[in-house]
C-alpha atoms as a PDB file:
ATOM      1  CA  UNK A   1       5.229 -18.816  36.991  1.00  0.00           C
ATOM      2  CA  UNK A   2       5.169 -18.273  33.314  1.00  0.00           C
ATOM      3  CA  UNK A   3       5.851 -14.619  31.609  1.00  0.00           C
ATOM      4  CA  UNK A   4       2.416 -12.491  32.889  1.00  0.00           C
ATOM      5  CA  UNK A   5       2.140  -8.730  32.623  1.00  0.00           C
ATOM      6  CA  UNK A   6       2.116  -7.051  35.724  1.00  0.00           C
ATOM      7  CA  UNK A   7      -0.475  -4.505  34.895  1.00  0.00           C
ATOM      8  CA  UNK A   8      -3.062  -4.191  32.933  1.00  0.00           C
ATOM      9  CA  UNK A   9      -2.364  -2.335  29.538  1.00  0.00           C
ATOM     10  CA  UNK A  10      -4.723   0.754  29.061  1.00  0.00           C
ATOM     11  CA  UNK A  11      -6.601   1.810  26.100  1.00  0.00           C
ATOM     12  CA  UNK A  12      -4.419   4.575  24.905  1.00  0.00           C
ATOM     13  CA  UNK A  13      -1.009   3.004  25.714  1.00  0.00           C
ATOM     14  CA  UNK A  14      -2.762   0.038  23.382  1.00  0.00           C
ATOM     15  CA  UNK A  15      -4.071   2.618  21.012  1.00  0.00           C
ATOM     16  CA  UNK A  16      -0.618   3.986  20.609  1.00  0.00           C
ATOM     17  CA  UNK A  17       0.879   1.229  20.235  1.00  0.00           C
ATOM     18  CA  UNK A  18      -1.062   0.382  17.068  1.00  0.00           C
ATOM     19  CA  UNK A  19      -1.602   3.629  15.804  1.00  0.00           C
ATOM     20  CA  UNK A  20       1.320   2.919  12.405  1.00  0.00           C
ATOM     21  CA  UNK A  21      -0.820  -0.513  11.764  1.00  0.00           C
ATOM     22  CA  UNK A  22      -3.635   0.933   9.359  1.00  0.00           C
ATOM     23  CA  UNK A  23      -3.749   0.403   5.681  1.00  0.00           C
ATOM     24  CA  UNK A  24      -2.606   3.034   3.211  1.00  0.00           C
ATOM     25  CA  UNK A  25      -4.348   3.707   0.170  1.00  0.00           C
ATOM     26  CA  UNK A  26      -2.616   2.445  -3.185  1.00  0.00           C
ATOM     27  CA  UNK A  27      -0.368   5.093  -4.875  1.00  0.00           C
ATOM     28  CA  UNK A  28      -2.005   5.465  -8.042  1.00  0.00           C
ATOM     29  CA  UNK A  29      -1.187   7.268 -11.007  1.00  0.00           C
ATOM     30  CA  UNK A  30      -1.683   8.493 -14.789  1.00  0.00           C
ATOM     31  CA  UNK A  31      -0.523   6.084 -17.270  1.00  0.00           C
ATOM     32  CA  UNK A  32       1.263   8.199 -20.356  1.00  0.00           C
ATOM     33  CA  UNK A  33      -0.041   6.807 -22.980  1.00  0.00           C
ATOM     34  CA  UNK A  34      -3.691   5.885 -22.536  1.00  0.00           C
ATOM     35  CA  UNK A  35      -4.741   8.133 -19.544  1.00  0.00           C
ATOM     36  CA  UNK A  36      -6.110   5.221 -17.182  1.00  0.00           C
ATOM     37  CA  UNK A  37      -5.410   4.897 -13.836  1.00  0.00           C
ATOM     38  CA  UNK A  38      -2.283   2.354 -12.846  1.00  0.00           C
ATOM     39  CA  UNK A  39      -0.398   1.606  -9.587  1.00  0.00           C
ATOM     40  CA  UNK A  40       3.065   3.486  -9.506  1.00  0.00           C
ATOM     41  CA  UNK A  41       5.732   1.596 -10.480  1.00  0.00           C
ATOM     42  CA  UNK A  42       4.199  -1.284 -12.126  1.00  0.00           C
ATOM     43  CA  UNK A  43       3.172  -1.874 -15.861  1.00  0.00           C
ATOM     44  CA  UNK A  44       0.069  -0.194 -16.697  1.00  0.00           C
ATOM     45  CA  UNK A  45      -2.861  -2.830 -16.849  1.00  0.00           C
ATOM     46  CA  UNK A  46      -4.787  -0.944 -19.675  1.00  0.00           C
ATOM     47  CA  UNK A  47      -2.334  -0.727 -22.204  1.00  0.00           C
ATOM     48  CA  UNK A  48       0.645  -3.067 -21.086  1.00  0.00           C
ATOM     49  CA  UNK A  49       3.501   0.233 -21.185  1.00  0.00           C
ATOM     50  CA  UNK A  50       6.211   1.215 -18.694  1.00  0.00           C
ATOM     51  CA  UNK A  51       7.636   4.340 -18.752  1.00  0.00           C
ATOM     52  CA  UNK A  52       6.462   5.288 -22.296  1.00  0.00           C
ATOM     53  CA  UNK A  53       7.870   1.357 -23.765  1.00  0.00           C
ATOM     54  CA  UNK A  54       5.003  -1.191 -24.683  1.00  0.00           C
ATOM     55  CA  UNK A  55       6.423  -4.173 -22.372  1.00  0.00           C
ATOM     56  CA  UNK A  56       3.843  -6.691 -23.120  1.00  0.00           C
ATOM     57  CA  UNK A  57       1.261  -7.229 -25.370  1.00  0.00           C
ATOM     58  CA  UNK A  58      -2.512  -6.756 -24.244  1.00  0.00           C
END
């Protein structure tokens, strides 16, 4: 005999069980020098700055 479950696994044990598995939104934030929109931690699409320091050229 191979590995079976021995009982069936209910709808809220399952439920539970998955409950941490759905998706966050994005942490998004103001960019400081042109205002837009840009994902925390990363350089700001718009105008290419990161913390305040132009880090590449758009």
């Amino acid at each position: 005999m191979g590995a079976l479950p021995k009982r069936k696994i209910s709808k809220q044990r399952k439920g539970n069980r998955r409950s941490h598995h759905a998706l966050a939104a994005p942490a998004l934030t103001v960019c400081k020098e042109c205002k837009a929109t840009a994902l925390a931690h990363h350089v700001c699409a718009n105008c290419g700055s990161y913390k305040g320091v132009q880090v590449i050229a758009v």
